[in-house]
PDB file of N, CA and C in Angstrom:
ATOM      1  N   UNK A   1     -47.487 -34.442 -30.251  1.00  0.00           N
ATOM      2  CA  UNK A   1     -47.527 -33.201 -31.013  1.00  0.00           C
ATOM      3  C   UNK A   1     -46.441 -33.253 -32.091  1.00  0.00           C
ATOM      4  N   UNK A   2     -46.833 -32.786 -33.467  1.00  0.00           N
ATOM      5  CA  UNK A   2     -46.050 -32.749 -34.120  1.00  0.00           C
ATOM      6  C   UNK A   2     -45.218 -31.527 -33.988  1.00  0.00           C
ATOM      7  N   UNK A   3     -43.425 -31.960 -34.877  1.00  0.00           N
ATOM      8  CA  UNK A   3     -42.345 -30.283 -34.797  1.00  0.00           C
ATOM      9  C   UNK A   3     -43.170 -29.395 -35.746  1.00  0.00           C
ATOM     10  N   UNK A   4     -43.191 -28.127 -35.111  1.00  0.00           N
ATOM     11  CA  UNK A   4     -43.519 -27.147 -36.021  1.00  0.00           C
ATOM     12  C   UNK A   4     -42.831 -27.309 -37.194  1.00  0.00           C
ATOM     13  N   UNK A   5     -43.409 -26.585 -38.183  1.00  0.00           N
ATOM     14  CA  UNK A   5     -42.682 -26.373 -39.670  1.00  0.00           C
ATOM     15  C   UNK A   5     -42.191 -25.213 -39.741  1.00  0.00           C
ATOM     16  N   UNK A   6     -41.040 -25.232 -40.823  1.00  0.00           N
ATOM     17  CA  UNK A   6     -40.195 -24.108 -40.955  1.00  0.00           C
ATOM     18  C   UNK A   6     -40.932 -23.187 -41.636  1.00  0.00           C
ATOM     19  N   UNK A   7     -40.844 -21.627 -40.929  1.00  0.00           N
ATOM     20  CA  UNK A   7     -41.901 -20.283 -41.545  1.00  0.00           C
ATOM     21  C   UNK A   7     -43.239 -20.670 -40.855  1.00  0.00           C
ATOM     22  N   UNK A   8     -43.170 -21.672 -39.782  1.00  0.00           N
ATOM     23  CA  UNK A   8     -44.662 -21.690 -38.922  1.00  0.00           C
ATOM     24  C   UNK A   8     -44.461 -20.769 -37.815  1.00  0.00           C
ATOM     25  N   UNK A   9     -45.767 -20.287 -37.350  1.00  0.00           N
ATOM     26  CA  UNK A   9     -45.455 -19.727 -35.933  1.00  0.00           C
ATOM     27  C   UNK A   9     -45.475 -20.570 -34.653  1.00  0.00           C
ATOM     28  N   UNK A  10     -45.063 -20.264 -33.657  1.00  0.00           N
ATOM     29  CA  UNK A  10     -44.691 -20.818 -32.401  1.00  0.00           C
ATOM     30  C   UNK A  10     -46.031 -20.453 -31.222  1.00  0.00           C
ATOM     31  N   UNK A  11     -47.028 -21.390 -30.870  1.00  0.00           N
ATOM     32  CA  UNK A  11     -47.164 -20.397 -29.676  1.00  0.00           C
ATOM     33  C   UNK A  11     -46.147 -20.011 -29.010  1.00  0.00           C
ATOM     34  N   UNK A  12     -46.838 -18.713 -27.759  1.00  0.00           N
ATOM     35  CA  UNK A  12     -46.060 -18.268 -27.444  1.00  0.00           C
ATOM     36  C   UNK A  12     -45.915 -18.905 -26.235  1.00  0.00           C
ATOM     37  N   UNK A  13     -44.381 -18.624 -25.290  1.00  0.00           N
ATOM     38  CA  UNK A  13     -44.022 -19.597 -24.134  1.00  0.00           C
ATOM     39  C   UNK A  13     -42.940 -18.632 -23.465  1.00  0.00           C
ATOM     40  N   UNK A  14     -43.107 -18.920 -22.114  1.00  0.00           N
ATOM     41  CA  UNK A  14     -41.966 -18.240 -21.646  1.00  0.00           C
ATOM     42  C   UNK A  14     -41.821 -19.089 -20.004  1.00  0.00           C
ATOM     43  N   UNK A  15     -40.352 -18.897 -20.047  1.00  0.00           N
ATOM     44  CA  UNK A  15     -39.646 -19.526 -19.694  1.00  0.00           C
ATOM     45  C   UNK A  15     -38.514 -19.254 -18.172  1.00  0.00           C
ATOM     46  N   UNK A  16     -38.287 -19.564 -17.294  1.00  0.00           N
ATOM     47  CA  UNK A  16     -36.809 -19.254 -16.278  1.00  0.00           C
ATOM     48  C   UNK A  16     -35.704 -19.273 -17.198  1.00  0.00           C
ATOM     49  N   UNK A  17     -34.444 -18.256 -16.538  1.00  0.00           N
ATOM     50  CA  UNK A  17     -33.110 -18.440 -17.341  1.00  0.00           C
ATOM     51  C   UNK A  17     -32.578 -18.294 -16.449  1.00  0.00           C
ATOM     52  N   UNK A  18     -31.005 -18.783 -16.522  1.00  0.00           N
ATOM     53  CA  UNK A  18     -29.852 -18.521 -15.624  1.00  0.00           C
ATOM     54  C   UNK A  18     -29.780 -16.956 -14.841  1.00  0.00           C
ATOM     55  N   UNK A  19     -29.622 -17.035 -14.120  1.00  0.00           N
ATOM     56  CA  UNK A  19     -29.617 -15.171 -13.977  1.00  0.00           C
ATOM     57  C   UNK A  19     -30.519 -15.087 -12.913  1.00  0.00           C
ATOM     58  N   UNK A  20     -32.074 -15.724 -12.622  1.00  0.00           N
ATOM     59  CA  UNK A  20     -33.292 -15.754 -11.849  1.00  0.00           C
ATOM     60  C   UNK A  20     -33.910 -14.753 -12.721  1.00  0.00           C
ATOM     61  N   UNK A  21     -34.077 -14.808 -14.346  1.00  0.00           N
ATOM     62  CA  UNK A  21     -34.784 -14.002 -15.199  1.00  0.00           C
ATOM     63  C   UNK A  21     -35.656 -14.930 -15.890  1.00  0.00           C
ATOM     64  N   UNK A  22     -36.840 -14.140 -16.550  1.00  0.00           N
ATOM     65  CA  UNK A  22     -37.301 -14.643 -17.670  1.00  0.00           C
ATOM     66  C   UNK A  22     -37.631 -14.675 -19.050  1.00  0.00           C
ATOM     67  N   UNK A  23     -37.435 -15.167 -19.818  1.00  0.00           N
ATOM     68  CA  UNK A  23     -37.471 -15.191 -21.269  1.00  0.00           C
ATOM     69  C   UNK A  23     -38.768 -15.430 -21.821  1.00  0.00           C
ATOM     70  N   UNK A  24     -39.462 -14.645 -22.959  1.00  0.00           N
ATOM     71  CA  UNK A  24     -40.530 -15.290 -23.825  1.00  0.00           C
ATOM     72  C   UNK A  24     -40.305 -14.744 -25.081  1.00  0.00           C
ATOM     73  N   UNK A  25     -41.139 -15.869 -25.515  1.00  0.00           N
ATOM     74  CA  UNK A  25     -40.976 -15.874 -27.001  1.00  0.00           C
ATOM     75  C   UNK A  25     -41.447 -14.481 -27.681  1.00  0.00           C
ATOM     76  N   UNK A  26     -42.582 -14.015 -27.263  1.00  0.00           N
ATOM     77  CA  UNK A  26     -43.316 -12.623 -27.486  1.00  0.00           C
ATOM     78  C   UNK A  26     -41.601 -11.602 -27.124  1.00  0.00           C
ATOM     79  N   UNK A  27     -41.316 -11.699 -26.085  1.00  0.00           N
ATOM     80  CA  UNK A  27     -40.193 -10.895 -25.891  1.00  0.00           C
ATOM     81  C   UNK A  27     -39.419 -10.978 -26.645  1.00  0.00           C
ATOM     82  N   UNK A  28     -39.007 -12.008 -27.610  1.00  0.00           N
ATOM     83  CA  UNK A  28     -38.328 -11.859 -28.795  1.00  0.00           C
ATOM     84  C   UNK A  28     -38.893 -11.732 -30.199  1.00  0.00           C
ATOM     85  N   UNK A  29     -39.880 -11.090 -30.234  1.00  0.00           N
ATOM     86  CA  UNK A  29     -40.596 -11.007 -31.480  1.00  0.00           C
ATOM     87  C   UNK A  29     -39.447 -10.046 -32.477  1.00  0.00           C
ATOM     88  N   UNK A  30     -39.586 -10.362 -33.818  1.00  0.00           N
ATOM     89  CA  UNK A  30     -38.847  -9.602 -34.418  1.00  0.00           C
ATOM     90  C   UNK A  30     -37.597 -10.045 -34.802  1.00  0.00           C
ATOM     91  N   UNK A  31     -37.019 -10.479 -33.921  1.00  0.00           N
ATOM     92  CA  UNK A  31     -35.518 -10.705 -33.888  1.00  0.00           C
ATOM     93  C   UNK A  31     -35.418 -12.492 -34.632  1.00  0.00           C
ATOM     94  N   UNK A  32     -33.998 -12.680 -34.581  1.00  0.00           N
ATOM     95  CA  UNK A  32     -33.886 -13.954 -35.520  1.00  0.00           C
ATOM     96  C   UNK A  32     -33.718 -15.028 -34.445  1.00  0.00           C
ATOM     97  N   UNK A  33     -33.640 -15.937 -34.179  1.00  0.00           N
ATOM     98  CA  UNK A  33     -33.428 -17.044 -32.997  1.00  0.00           C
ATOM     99  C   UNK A  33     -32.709 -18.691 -34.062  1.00  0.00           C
ATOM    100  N   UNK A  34     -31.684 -18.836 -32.873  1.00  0.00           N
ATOM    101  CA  UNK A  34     -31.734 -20.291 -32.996  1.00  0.00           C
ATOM    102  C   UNK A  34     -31.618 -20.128 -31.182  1.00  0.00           C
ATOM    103  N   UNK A  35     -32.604 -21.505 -31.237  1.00  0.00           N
ATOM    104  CA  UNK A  35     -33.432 -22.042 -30.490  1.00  0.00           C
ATOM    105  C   UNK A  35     -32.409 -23.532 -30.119  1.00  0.00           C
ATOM    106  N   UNK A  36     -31.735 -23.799 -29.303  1.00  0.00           N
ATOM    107  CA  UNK A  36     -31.341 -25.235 -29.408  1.00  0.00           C
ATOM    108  C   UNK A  36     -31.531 -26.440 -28.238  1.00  0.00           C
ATOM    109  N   UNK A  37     -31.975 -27.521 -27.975  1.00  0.00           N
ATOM    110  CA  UNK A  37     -32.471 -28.270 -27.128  1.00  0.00           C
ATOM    111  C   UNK A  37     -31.414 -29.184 -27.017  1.00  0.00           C
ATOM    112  N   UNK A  38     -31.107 -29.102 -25.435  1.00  0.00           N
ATOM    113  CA  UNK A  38     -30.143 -30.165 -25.178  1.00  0.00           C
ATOM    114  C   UNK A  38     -30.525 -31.067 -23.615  1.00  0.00           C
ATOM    115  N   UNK A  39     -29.748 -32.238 -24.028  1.00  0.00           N
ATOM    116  CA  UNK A  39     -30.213 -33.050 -22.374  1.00  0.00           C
ATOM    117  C   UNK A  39     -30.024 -32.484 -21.232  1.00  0.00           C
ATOM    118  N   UNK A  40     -28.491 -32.182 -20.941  1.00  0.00           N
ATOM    119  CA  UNK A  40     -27.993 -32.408 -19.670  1.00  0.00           C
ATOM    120  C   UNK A  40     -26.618 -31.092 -19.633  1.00  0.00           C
ATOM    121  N   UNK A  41     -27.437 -30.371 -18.689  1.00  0.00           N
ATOM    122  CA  UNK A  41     -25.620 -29.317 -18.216  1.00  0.00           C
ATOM    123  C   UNK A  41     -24.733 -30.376 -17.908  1.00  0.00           C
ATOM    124  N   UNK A  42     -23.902 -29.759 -18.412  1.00  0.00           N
ATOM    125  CA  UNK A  42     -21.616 -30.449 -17.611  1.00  0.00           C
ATOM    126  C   UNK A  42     -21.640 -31.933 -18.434  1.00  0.00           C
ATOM    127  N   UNK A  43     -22.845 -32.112 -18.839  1.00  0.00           N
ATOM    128  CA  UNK A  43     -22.341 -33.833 -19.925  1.00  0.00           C
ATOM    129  C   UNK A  43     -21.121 -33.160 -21.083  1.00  0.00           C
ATOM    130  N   UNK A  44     -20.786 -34.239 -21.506  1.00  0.00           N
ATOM    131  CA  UNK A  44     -19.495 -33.790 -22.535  1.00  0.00           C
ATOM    132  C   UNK A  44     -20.237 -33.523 -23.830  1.00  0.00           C
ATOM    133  N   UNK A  45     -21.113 -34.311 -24.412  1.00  0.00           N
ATOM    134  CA  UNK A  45     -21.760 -33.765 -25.627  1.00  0.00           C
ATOM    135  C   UNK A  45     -22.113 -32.415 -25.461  1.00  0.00           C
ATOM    136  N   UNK A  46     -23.301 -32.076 -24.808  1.00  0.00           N
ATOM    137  CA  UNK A  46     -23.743 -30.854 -23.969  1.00  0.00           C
ATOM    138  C   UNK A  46     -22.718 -29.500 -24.071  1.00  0.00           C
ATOM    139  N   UNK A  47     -22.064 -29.751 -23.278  1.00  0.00           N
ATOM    140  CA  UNK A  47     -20.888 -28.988 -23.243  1.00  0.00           C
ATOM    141  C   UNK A  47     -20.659 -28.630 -24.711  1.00  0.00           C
ATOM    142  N   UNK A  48     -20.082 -29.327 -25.451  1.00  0.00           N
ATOM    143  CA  UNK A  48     -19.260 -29.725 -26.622  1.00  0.00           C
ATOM    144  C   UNK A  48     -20.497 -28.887 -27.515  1.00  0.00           C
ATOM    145  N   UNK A  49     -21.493 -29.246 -27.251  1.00  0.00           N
ATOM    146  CA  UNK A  49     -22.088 -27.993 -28.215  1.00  0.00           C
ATOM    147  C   UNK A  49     -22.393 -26.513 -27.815  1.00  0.00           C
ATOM    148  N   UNK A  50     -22.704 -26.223 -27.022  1.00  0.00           N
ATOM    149  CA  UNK A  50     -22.900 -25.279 -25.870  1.00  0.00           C
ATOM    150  C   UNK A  50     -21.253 -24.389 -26.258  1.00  0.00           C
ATOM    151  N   UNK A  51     -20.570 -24.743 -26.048  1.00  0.00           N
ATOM    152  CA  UNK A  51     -18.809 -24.513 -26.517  1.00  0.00           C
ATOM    153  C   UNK A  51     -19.239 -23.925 -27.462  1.00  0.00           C
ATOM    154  N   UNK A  52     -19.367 -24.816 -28.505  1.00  0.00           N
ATOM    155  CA  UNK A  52     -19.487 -24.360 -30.198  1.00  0.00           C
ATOM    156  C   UNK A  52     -20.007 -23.198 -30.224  1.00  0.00           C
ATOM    157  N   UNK A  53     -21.243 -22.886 -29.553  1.00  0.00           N
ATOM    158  CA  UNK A  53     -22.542 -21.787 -29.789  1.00  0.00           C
ATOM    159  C   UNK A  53     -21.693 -20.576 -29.004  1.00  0.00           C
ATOM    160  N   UNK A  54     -21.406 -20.822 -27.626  1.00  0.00           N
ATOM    161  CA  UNK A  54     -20.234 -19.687 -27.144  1.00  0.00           C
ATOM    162  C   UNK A  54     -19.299 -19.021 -28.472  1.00  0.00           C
ATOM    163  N   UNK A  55     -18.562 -20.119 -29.114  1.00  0.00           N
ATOM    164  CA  UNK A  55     -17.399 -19.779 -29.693  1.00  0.00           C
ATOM    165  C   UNK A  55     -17.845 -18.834 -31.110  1.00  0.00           C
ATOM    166  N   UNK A  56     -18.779 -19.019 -31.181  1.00  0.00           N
ATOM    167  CA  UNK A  56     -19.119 -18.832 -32.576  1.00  0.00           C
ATOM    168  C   UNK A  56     -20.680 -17.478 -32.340  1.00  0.00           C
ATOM    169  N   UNK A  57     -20.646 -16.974 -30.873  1.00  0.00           N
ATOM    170  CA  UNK A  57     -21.370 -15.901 -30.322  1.00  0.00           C
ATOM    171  C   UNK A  57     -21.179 -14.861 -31.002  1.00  0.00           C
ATOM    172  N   UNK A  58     -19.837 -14.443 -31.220  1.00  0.00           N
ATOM    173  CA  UNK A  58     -19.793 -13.002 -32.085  1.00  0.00           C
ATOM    174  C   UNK A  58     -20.552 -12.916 -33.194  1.00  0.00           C
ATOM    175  N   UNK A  59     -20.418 -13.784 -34.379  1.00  0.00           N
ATOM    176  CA  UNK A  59     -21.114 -14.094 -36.031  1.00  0.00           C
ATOM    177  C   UNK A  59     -22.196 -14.421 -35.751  1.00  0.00           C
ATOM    178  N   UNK A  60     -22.631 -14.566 -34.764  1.00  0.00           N
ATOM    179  CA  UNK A  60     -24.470 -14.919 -34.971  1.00  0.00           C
ATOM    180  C   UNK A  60     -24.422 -13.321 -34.354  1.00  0.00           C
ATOM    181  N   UNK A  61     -24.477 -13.089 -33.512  1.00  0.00           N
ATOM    182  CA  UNK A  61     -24.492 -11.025 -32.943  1.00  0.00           C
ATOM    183  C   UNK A  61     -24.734 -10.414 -34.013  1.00  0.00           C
ATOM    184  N   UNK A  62     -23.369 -10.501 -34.660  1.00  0.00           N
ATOM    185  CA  UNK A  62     -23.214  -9.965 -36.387  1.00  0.00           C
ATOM    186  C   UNK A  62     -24.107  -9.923 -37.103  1.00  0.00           C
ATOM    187  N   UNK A  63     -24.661 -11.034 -36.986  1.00  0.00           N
ATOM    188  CA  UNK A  63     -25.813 -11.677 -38.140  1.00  0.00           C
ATOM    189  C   UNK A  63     -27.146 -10.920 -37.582  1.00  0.00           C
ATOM    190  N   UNK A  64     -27.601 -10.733 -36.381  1.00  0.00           N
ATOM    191  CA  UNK A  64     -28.999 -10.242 -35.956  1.00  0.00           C
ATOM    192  C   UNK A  64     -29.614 -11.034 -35.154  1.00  0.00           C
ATOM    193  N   UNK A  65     -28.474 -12.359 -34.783  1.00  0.00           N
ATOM    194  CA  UNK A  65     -29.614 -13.431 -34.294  1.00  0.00           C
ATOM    195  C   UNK A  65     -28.928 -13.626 -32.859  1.00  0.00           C
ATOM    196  N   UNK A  66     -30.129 -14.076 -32.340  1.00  0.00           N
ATOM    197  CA  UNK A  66     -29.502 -14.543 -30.775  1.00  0.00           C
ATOM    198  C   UNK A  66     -29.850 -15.967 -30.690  1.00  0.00           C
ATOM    199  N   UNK A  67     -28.853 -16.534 -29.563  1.00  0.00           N
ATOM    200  CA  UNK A  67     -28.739 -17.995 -29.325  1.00  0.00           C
ATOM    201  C   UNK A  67     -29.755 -18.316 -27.897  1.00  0.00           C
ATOM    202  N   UNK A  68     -30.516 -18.955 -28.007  1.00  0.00           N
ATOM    203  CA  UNK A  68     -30.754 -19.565 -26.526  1.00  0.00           C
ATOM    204  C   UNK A  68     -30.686 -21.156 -26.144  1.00  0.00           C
ATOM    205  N   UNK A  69     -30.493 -21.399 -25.098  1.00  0.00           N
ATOM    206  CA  UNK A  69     -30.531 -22.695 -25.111  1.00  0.00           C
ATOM    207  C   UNK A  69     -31.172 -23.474 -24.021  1.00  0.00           C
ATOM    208  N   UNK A  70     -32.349 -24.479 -24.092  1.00  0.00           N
ATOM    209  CA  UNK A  70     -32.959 -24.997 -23.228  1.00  0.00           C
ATOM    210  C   UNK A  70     -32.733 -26.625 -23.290  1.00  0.00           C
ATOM    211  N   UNK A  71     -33.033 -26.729 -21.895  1.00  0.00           N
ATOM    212  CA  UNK A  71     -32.789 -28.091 -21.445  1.00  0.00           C
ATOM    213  C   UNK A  71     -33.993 -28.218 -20.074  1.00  0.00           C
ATOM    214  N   UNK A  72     -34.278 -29.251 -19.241  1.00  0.00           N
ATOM    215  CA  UNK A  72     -34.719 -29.529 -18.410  1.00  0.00           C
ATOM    216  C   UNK A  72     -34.568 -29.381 -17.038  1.00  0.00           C
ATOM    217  N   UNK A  73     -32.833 -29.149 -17.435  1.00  0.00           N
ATOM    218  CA  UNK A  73     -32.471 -28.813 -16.251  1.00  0.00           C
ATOM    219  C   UNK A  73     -32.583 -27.558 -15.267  1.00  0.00           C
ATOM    220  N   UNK A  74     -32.506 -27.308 -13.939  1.00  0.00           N
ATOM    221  CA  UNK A  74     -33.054 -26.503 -13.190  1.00  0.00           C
ATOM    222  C   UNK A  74     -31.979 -24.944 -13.178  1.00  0.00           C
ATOM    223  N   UNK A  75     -32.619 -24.157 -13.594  1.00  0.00           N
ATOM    224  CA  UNK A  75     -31.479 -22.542 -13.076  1.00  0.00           C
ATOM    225  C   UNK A  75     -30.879 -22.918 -12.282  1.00  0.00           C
ATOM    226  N   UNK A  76     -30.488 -23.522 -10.921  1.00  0.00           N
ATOM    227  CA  UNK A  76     -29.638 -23.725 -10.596  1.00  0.00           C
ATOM    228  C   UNK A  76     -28.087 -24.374 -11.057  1.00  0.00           C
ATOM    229  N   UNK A  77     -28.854 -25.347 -11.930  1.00  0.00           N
ATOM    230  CA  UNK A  77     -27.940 -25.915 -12.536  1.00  0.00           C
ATOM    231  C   UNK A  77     -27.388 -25.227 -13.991  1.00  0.00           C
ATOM    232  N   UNK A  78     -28.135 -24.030 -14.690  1.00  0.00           N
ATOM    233  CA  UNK A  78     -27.932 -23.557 -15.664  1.00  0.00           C
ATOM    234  C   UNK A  78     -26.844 -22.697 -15.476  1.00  0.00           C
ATOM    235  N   UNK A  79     -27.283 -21.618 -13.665  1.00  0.00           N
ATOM    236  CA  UNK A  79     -26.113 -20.863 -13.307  1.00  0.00           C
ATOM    237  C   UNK A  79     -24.676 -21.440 -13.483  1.00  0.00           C
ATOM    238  N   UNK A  80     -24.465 -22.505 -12.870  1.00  0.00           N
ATOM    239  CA  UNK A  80     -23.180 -23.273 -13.033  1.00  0.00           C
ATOM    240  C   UNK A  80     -22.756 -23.478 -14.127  1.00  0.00           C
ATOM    241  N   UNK A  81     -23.428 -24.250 -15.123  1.00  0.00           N
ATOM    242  CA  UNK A  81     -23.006 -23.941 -16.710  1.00  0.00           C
ATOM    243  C   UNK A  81     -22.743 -23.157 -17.218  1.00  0.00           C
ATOM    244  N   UNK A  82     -23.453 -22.511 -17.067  1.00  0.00           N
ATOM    245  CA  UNK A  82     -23.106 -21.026 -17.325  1.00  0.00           C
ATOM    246  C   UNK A  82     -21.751 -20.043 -17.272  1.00  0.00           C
ATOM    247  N   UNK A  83     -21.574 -20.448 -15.707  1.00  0.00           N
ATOM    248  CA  UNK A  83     -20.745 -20.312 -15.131  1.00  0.00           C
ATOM    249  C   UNK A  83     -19.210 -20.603 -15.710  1.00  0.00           C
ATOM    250  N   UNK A  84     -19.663 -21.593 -15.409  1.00  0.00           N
ATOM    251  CA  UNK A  84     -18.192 -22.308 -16.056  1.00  0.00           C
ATOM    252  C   UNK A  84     -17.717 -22.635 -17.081  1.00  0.00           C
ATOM    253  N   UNK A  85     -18.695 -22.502 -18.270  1.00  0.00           N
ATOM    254  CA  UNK A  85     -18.383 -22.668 -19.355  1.00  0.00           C
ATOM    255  C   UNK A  85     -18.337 -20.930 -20.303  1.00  0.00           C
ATOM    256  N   UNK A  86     -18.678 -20.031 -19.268  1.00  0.00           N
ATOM    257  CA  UNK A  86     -18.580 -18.195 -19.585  1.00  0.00           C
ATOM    258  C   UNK A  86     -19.598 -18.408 -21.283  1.00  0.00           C
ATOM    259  N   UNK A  87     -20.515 -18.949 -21.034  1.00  0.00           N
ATOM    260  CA  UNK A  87     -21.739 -18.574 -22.282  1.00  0.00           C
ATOM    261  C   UNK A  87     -21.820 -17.254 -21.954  1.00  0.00           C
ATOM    262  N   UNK A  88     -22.020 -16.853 -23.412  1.00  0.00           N
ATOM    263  CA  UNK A  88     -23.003 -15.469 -23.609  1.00  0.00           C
ATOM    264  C   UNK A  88     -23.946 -15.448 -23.857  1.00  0.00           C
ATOM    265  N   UNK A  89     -25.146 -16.123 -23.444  1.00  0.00           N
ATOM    266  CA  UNK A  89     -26.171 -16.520 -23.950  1.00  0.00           C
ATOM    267  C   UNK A  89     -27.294 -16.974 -22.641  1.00  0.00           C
ATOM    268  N   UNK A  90     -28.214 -16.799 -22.749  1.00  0.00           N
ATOM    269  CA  UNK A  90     -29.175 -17.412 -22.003  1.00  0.00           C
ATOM    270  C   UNK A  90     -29.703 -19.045 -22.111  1.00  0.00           C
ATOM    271  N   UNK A  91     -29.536 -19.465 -20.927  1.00  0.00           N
ATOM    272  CA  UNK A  91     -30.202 -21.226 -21.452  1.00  0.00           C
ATOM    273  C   UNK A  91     -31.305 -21.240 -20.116  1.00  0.00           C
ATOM    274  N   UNK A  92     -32.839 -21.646 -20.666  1.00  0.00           N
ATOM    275  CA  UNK A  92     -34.072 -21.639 -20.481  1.00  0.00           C
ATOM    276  C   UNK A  92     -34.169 -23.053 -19.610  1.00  0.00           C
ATOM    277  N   UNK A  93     -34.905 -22.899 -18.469  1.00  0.00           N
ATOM    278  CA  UNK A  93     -35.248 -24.072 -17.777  1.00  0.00           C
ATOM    279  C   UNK A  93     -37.023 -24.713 -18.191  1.00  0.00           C
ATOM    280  N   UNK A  94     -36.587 -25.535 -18.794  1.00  0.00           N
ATOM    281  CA  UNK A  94     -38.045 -26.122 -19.234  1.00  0.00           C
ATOM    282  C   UNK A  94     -38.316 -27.694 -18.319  1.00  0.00           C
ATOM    283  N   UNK A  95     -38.235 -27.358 -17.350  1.00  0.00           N
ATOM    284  CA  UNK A  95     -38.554 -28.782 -16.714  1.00  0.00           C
ATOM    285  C   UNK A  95     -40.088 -29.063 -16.200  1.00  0.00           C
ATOM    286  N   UNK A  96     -41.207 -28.235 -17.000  1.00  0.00           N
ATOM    287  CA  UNK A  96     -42.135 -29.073 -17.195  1.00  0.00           C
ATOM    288  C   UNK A  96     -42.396 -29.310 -18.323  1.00  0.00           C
ATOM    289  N   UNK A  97     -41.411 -29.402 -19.553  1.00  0.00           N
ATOM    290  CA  UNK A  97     -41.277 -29.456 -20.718  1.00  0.00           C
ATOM    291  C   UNK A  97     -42.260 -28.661 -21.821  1.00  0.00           C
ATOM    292  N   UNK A  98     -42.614 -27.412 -21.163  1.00  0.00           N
ATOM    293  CA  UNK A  98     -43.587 -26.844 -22.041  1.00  0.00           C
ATOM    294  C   UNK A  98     -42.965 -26.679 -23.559  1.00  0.00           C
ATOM    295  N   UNK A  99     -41.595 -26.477 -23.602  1.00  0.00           N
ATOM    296  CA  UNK A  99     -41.459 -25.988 -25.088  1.00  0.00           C
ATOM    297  C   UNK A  99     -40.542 -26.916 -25.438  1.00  0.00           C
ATOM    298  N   UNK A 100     -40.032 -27.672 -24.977  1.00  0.00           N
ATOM    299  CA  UNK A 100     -40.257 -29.598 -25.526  1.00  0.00           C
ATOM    300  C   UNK A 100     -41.326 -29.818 -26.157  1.00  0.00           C
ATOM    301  N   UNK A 101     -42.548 -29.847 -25.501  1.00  0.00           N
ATOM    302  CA  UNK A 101     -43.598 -30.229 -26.234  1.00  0.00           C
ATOM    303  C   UNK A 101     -44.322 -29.414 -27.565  1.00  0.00           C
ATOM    304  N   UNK A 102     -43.955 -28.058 -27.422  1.00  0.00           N
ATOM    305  CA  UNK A 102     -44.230 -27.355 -28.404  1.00  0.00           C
ATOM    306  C   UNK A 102     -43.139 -27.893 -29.672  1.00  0.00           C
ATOM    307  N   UNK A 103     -42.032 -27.986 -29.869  1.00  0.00           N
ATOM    308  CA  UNK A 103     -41.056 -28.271 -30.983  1.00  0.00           C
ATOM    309  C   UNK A 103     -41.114 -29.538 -30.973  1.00  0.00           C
ATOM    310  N   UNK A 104     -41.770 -30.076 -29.932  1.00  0.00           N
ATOM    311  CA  UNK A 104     -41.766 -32.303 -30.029  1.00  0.00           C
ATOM    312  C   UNK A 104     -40.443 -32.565 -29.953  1.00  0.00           C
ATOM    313  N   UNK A 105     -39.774 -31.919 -28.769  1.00  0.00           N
ATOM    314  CA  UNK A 105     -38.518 -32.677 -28.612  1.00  0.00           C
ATOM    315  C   UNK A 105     -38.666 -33.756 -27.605  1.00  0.00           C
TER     316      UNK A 105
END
């Protein structure tokens, strides 16, 4: 599958989040998104961006937009990231890669 194009629409998808909640895309209609795909909770890259998106939580708020972040890995493992790294943000468990495959990551 090819990445969507920028100003394309998304089907819609929804998803597990940290918390034992769920997220969909329809549920965010309207609003602005960055969307960001990463490998692995507690890796140092991972982290290291995940950090960034924490740190920089207020000015996207500001702005209108919300952050989410998906990976493969399981809510269990998101809680802990979560956890320990105090995100403000939701990160999406896609481990049957449905919205991998939608963006062709």
């Amino acid at each position: 599958m090819a990445a969507p194009k920028i100003g394309s629409k998304v089907k819609d998808f929804s998803l597990p989040t940290n918390g034992d909640g769920t997220w969909s895309l329809k549920g965010a209609a309207g609003r602005k998104l960055v969307i960001y795909f990463y490998p692995k909770d507690m890796t140092s890259g991972c982290t290291r961006e995940s950090q960034d998106f924490r740190d920089l939580h207020s000015a996207f708020r500001k702005a209108g937009v919300d952050i989410i972040g998906i990976s493969r890995d399981s809510v269990k493992s998101h809680d802990k990231f979560v956890d320990k790294e105090k995100l403000p943000f939701q990160l999406l468990s896609d481990a049957d890669e449905k919205a991998c495959k939608l963006f062709d990551v």
